[in-house]
C-alpha atoms as a PDB file:
ATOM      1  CA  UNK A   1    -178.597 -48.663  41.767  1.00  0.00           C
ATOM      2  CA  UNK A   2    -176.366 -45.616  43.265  1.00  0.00           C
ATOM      3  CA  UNK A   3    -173.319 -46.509  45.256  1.00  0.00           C
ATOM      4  CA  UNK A   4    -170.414 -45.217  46.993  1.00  0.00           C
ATOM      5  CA  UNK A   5    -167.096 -46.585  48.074  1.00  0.00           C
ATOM      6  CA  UNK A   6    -165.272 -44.457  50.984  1.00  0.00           C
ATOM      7  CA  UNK A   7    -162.722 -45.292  54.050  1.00  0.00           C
ATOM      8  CA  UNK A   8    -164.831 -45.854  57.171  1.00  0.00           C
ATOM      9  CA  UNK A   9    -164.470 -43.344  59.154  1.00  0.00           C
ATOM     10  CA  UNK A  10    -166.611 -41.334  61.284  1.00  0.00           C
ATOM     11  CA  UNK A  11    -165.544 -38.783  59.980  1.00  0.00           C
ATOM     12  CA  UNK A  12    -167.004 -39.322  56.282  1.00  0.00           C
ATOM     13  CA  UNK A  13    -170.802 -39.557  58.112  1.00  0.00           C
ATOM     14  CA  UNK A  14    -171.467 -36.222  56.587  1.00  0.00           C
ATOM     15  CA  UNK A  15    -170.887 -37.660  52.885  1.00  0.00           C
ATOM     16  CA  UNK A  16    -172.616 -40.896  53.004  1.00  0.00           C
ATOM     17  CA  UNK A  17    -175.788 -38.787  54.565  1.00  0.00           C
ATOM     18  CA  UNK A  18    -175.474 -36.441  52.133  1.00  0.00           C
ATOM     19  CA  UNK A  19    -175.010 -39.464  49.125  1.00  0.00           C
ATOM     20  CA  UNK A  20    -178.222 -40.556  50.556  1.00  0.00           C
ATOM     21  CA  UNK A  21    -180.322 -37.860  51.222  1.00  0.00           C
ATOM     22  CA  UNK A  22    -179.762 -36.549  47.311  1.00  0.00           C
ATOM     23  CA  UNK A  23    -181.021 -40.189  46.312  1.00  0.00           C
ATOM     24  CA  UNK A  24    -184.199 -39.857  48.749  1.00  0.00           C
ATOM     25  CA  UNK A  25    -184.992 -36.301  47.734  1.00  0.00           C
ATOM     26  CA  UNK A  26    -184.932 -37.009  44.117  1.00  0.00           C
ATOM     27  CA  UNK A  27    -187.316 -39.790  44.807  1.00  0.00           C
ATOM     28  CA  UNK A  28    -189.885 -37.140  46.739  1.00  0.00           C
ATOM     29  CA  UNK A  29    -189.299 -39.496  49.814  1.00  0.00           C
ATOM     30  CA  UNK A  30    -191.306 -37.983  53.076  1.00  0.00           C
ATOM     31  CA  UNK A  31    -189.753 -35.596  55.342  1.00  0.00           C
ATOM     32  CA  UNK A  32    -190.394 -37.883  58.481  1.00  0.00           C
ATOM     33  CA  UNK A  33    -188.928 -41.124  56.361  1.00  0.00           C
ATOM     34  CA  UNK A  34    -185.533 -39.535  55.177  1.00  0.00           C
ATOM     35  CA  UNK A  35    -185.287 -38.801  58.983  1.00  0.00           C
ATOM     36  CA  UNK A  36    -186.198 -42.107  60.079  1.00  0.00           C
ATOM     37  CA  UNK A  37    -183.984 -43.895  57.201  1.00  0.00           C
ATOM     38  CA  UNK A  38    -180.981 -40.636  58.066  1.00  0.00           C
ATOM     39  CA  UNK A  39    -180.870 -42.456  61.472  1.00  0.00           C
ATOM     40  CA  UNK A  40    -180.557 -45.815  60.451  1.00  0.00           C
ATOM     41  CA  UNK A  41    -177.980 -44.667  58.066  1.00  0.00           C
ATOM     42  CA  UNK A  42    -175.953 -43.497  60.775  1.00  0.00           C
ATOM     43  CA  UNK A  43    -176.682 -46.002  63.364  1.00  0.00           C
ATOM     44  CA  UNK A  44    -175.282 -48.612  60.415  1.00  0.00           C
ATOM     45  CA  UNK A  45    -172.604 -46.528  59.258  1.00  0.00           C
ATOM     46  CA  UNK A  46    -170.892 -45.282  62.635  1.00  0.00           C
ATOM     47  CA  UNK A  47    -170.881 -49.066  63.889  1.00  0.00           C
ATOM     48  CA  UNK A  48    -168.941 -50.239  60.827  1.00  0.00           C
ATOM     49  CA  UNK A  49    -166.546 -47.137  60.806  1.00  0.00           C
ATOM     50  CA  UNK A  50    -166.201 -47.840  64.433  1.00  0.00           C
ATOM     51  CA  UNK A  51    -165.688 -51.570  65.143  1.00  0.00           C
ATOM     52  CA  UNK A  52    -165.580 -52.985  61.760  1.00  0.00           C
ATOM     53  CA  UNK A  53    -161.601 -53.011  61.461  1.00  0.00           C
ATOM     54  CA  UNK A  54    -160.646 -51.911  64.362  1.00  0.00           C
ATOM     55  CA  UNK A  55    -157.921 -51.086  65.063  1.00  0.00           C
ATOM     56  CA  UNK A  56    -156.958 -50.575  62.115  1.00  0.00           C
ATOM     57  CA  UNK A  57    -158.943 -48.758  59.384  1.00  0.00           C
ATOM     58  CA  UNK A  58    -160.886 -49.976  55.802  1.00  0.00           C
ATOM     59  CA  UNK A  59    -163.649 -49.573  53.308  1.00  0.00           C
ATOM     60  CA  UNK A  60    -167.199 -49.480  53.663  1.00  0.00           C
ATOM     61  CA  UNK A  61    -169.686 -49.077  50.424  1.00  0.00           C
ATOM     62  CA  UNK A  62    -173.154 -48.161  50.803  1.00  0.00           C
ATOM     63  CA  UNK A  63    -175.518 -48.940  48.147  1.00  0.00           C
ATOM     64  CA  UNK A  64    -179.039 -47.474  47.122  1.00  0.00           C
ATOM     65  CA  UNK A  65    -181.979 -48.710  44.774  1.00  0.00           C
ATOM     66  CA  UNK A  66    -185.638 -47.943  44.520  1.00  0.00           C
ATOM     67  CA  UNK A  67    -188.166 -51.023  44.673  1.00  0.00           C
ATOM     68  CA  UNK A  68    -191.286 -49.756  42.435  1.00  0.00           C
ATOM     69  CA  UNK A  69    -193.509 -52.308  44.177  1.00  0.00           C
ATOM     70  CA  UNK A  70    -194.560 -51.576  46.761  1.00  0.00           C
ATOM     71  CA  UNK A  71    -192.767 -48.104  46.546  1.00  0.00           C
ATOM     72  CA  UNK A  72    -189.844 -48.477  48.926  1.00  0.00           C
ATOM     73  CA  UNK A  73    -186.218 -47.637  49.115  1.00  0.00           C
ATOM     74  CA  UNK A  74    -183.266 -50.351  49.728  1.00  0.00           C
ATOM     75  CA  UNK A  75    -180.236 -49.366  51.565  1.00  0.00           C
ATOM     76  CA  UNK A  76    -177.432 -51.852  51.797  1.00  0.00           C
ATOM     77  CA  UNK A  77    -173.888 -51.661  53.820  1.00  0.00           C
ATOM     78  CA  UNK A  78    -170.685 -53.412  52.628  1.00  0.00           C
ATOM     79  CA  UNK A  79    -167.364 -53.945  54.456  1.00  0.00           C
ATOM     80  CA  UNK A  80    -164.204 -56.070  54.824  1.00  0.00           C
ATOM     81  CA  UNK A  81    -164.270 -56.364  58.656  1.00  0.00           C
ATOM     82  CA  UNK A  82    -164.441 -58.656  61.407  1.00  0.00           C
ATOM     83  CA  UNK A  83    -167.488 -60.966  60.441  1.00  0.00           C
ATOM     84  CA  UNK A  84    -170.229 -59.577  62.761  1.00  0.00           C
ATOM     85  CA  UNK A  85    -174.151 -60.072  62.790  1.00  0.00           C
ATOM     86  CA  UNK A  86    -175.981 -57.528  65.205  1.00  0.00           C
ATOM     87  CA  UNK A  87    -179.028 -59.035  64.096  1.00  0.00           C
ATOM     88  CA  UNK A  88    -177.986 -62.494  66.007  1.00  0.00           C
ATOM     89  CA  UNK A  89    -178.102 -59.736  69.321  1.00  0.00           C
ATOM     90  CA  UNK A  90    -181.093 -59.950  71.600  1.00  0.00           C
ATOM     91  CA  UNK A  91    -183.446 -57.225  71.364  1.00  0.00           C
ATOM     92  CA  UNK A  92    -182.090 -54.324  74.571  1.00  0.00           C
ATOM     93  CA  UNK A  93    -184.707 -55.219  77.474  1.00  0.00           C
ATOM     94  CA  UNK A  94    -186.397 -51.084  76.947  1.00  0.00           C
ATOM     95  CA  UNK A  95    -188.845 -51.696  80.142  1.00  0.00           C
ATOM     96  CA  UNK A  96    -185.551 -51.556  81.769  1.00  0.00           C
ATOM     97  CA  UNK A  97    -184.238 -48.406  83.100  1.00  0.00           C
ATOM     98  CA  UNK A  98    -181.641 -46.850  80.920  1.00  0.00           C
ATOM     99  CA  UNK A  99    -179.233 -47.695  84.354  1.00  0.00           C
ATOM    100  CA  UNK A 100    -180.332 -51.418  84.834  1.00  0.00           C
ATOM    101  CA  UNK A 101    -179.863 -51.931  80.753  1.00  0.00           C
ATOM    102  CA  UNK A 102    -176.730 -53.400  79.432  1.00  0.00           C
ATOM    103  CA  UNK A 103    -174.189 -50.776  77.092  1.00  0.00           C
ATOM    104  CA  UNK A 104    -175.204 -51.426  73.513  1.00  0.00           C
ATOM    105  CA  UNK A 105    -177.467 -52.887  71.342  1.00  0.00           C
ATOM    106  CA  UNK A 106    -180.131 -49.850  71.362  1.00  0.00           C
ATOM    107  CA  UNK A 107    -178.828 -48.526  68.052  1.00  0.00           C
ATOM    108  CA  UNK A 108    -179.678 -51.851  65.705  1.00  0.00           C
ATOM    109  CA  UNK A 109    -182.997 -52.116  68.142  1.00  0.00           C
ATOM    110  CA  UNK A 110    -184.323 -48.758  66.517  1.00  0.00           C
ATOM    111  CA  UNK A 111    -183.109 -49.712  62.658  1.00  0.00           C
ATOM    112  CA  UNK A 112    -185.072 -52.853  63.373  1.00  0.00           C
ATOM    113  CA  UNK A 113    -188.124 -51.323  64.610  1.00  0.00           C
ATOM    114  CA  UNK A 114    -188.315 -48.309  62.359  1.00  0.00           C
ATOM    115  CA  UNK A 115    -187.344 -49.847  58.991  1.00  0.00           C
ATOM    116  CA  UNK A 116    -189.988 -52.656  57.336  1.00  0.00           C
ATOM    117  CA  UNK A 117    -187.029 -55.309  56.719  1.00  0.00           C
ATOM    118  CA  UNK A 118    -183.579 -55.859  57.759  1.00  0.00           C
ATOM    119  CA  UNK A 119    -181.305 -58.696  56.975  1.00  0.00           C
ATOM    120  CA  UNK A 120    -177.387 -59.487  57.435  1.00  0.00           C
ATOM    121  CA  UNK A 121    -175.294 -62.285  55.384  1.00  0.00           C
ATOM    122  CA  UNK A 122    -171.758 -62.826  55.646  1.00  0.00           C
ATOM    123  CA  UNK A 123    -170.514 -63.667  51.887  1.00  0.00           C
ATOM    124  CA  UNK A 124    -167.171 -63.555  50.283  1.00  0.00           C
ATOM    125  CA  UNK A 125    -165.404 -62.189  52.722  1.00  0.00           C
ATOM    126  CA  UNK A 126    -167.846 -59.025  53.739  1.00  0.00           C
ATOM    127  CA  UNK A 127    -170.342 -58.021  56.003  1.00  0.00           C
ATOM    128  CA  UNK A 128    -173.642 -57.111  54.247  1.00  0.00           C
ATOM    129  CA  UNK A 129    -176.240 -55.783  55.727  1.00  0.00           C
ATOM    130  CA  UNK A 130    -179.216 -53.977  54.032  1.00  0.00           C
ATOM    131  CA  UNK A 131    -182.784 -52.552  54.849  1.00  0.00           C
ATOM    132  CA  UNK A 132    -186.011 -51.766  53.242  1.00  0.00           C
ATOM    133  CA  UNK A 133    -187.756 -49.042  53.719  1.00  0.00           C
ATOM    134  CA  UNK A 134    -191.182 -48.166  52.352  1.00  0.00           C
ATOM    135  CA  UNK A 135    -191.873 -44.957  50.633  1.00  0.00           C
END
């Protein structure tokens, strides 16, 4: 397992991508699914850098490890912030225009359609949320 400890900020997006995609290339992952897991990273990331502690500011670690069967990739998010599940959301209505659909919600819609599994626990005090992704 490979893991990183940084302030949450939007501004460190750059690092965790780039913490990731060295992990991902090394394993030989697909072009198309270090693009679709680059998204989810940021989709993940930005929200906790954004609302986790806001106002104020804190720490989010991100932590990666290879599953050998089947071949897949496990990403998982840790922070210190206000105890939030976007899992317990309701799926965005997309048949909806983009003007008749409520503001949010489309971000953790995509990580849940375009990763294989995706779970959320609140334990000891931290957010956790991690996803599986299959190689």
């Amino acid at each position: 397992m490979h893991e990183m400890t940084l302030q949450a900020s939007v501004e460190s997006l750059e690092k965790v991508l780039a913490f990731v995609d060295a992990h991902l290339e090394a394993l030989a992952c697909p072009m198309k699914t270090q693009m679709q897991i680059d998204v989810a990273v940021e989709e993940i990331y930005v929200n906790i850098a954004t609302y986790a502690y806001a106002p104020r500011t804190g720490e989010a670690q991100i932590r990666i490890e290879t599953v050998s069967e089947p071949p897949s990739v496990r990403i998982e998010f840790r922070d210190h912030g206000i105890p939030f599940n976007p899992l317990a959301r309701p799926d965005p209505d997309v048949t909806l225009s983009a003007e008749e659909r409520q503001i949010g919600g489309l971000g953790i819609y995509m990580v849940k359609k375009s990763m294989d599994e995706i779970h959320y626990r609140y334990e000891d005090g931290q957010n956790i949320l991690s996803f599986t992704k299959k190689l």
